[in-house]
C-alpha atoms as a PDB file:
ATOM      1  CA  UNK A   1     -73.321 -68.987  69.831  1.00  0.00           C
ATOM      2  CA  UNK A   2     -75.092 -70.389  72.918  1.00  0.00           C
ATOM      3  CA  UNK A   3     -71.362 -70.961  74.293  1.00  0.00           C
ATOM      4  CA  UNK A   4     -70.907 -67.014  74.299  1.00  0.00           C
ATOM      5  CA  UNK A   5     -73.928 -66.195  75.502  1.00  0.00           C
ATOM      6  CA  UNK A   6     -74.354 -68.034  78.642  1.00  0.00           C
ATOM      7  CA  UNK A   7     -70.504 -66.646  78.858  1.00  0.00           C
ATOM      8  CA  UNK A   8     -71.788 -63.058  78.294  1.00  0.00           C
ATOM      9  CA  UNK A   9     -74.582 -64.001  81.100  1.00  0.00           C
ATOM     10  CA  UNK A  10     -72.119 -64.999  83.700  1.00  0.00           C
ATOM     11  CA  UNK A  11     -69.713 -62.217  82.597  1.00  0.00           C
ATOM     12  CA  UNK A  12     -72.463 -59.276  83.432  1.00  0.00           C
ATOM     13  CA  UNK A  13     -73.449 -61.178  86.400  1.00  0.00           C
ATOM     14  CA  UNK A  14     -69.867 -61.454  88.015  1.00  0.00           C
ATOM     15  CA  UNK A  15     -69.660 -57.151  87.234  1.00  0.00           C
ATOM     16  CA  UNK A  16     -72.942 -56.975  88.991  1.00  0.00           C
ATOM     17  CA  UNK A  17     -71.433 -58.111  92.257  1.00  0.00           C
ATOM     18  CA  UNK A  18     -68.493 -56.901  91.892  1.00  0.00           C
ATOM     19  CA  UNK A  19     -70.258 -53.256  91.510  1.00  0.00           C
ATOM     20  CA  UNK A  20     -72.990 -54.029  93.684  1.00  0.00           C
ATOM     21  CA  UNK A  21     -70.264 -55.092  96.585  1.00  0.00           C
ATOM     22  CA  UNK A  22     -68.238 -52.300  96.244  1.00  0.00           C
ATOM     23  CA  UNK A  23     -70.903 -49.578  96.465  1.00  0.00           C
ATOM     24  CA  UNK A  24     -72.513 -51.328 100.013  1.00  0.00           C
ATOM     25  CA  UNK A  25     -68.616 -51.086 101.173  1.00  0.00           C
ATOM     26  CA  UNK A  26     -68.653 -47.302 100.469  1.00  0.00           C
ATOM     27  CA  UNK A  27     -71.887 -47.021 102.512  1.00  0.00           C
ATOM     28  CA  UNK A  28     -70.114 -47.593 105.251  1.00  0.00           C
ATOM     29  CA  UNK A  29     -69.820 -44.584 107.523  1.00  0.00           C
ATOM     30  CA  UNK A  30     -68.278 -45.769 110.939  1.00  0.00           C
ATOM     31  CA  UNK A  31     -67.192 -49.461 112.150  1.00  0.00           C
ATOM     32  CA  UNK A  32     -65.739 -50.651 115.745  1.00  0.00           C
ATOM     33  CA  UNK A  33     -66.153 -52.315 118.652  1.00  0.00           C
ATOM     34  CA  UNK A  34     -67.486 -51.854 122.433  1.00  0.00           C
ATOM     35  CA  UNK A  35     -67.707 -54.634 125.471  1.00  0.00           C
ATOM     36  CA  UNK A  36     -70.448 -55.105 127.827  1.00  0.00           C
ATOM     37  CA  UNK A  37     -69.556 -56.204 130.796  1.00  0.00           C
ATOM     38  CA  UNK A  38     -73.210 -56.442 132.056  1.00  0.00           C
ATOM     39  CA  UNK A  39     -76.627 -57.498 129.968  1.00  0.00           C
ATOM     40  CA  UNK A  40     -78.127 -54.417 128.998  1.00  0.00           C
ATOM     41  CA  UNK A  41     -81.133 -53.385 127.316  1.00  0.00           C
ATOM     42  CA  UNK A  42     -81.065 -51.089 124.663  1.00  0.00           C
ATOM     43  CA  UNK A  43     -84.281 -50.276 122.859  1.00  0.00           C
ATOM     44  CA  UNK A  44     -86.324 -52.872 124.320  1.00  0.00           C
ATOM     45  CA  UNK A  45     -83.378 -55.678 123.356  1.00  0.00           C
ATOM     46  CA  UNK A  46     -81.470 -57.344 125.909  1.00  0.00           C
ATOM     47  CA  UNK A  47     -77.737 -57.740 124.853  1.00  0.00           C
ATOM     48  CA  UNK A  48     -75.907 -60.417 126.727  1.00  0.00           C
ATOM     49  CA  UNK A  49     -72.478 -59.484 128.096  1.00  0.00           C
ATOM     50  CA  UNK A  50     -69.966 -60.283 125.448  1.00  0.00           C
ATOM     51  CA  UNK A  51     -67.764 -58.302 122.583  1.00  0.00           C
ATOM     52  CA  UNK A  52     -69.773 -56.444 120.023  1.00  0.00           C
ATOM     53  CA  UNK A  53     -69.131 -54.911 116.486  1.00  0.00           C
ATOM     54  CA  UNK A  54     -70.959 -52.594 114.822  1.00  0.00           C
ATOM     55  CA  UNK A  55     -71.380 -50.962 111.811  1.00  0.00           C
ATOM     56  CA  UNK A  56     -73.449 -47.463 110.968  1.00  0.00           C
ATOM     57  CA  UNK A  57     -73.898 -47.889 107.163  1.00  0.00           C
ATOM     58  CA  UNK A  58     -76.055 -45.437 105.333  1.00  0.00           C
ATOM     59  CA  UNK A  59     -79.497 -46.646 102.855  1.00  0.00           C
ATOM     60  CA  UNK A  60     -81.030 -45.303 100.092  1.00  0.00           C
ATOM     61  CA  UNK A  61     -83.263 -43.113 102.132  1.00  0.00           C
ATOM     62  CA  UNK A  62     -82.430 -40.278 104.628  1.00  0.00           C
ATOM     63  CA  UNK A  63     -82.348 -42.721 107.758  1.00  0.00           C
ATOM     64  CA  UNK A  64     -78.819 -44.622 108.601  1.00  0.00           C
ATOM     65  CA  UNK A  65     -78.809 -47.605 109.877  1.00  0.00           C
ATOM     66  CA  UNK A  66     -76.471 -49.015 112.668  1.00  0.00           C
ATOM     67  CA  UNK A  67     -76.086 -53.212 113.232  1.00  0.00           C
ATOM     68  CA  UNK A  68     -74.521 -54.119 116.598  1.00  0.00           C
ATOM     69  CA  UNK A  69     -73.419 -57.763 116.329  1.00  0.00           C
ATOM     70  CA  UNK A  70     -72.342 -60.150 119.189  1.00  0.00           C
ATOM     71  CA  UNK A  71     -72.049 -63.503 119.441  1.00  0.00           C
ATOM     72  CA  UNK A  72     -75.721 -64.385 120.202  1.00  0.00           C
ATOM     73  CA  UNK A  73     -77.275 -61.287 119.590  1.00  0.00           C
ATOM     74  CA  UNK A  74     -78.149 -58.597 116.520  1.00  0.00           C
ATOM     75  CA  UNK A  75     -79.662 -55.260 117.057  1.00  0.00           C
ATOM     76  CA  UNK A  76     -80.687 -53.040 114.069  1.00  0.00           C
ATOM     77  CA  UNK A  77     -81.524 -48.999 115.545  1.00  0.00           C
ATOM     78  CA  UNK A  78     -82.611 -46.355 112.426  1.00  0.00           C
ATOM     79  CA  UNK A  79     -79.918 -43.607 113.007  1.00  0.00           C
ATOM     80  CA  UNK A  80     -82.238 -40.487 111.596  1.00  0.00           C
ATOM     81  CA  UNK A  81     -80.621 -37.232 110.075  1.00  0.00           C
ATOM     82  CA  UNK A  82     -81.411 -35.431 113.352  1.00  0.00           C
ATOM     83  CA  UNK A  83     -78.408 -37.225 115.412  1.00  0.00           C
ATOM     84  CA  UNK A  84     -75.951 -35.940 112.929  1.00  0.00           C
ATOM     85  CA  UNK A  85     -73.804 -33.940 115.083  1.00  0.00           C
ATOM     86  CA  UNK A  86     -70.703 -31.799 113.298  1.00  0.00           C
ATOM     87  CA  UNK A  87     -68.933 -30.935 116.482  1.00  0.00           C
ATOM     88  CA  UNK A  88     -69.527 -34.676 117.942  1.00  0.00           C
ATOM     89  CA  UNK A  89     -65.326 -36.119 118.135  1.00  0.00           C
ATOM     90  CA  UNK A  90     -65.767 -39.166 120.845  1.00  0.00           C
ATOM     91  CA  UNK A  91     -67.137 -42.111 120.987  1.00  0.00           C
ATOM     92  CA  UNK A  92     -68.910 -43.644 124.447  1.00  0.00           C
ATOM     93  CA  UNK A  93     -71.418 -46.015 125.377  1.00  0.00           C
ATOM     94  CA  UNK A  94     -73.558 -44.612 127.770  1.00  0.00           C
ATOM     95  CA  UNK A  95     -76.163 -46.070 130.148  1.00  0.00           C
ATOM     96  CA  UNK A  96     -78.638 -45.833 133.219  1.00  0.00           C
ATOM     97  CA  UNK A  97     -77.459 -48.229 136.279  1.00  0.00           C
ATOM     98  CA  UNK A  98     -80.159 -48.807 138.941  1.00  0.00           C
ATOM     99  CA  UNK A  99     -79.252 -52.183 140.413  1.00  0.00           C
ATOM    100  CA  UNK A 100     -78.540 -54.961 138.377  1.00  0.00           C
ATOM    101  CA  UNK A 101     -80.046 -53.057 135.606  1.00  0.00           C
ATOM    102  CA  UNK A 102     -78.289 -51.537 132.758  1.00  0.00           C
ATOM    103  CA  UNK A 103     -80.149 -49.515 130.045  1.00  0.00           C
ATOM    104  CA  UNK A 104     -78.596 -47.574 127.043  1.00  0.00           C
ATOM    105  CA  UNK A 105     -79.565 -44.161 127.140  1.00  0.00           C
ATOM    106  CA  UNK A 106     -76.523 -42.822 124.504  1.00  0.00           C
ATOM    107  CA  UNK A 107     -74.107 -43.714 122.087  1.00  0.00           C
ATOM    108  CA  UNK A 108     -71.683 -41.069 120.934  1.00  0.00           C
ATOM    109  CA  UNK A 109     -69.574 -42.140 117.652  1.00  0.00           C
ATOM    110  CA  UNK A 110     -67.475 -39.292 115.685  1.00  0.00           C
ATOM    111  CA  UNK A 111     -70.696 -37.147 113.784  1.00  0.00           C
ATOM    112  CA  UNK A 112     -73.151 -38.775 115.736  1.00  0.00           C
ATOM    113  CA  UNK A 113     -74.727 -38.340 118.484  1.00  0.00           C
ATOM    114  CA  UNK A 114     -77.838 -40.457 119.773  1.00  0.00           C
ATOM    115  CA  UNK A 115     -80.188 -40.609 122.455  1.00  0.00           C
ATOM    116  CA  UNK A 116     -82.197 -43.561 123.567  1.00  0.00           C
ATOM    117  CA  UNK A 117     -85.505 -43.518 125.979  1.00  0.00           C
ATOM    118  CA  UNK A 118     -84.843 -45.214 128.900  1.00  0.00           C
ATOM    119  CA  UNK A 119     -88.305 -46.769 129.924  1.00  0.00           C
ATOM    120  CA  UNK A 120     -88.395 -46.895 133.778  1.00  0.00           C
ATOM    121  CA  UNK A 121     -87.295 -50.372 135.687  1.00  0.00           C
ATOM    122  CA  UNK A 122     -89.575 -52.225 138.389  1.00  0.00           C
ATOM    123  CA  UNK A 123     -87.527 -50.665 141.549  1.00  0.00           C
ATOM    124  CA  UNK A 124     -87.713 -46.942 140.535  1.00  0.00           C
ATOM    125  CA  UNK A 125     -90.053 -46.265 143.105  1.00  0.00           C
ATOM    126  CA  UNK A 126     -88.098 -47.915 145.696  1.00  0.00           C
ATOM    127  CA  UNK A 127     -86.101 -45.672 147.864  1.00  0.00           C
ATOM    128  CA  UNK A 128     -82.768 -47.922 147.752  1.00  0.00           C
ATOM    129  CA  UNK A 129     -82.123 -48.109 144.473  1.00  0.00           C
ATOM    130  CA  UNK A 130     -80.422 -44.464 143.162  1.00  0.00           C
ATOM    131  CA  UNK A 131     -79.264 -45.132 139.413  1.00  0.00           C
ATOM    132  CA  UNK A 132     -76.120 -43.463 137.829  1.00  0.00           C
ATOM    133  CA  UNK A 133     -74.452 -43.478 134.636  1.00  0.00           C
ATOM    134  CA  UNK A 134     -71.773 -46.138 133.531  1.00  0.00           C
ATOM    135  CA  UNK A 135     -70.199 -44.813 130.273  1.00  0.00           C
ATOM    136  CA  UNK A 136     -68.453 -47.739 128.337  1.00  0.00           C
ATOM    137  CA  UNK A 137     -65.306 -46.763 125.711  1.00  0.00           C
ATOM    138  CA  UNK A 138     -66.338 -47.480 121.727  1.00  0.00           C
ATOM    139  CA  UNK A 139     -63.511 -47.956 119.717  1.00  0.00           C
ATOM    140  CA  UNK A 140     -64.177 -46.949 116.366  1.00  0.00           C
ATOM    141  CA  UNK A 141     -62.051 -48.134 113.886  1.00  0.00           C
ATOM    142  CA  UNK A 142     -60.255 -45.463 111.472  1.00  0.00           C
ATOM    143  CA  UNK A 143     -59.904 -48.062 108.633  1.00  0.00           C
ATOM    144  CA  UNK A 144     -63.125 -49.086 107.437  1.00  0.00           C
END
């Protein structure tokens, strides 16, 4: 009797993952890639240049989050109902240049659209240092 019970114990606990690891896979929205080329700050973080993956999952509230990996660095941002975006098909990196600074200020995935503050660097005021935008392809991938 003890015998099938410790049996029936490991038998519901096996299910449990197996369930448990199937439903976090189908909370997966969107999952890819990007490169920096540059360290960049986004949302206070600085990423070092390298390959990173990410993955927008959603949680049991109304908020999504999205994990960027890389090899030395993890980033958690709160993706809130507000960036859903229905007419929203590309996906780009987006972010302010202004000398050897880079700063997200947008990431564009397919549904989503997101918009970062971009806190002002140390040479803003000076009068040499104009900033553009460097956009930087995301490659989402279609399988999840």
């Amino acid at each position: 009797m003890r015998t099938l019970s410790k049996a029936l114990v490991v038998a519901v606990g096996l299910l449990s993952i197996g369930v448990l690891g199937s439903s976090v896979f189908a909370n997966t929205l969107l999952v890819g890639t990007f490169k920096l080329t540059h360290s960049t700050r986004w949302n206070g973080t600085v990423l070092p240049a390298g390959e990173y993956q990410f993955k927008l999952t959603r949680t049991q509230t109304d908020v999504n989050m999205l994990v960027i990996s890389g090899e030395k660095q993890t980033l958690n941002v709160m993706v809130f109902a507000q960036s859903a975006c229905d007419s929203c098909k590309t996906e780009a990196l987006r972010m302010t240049v202004q000398g050897d600074n880079r700063i997200v200020t947008s990431l564009d995935l397919p549904g989503y659209h997101l918009d970062f503050k971009a806190p002002r660097t140390e040479s803003a005021g000076k009068e040499d240092t104009s900033a553009w935008i460097e956009q930087v392809a995301v490659h989402v991938n279609p399988n999840q």
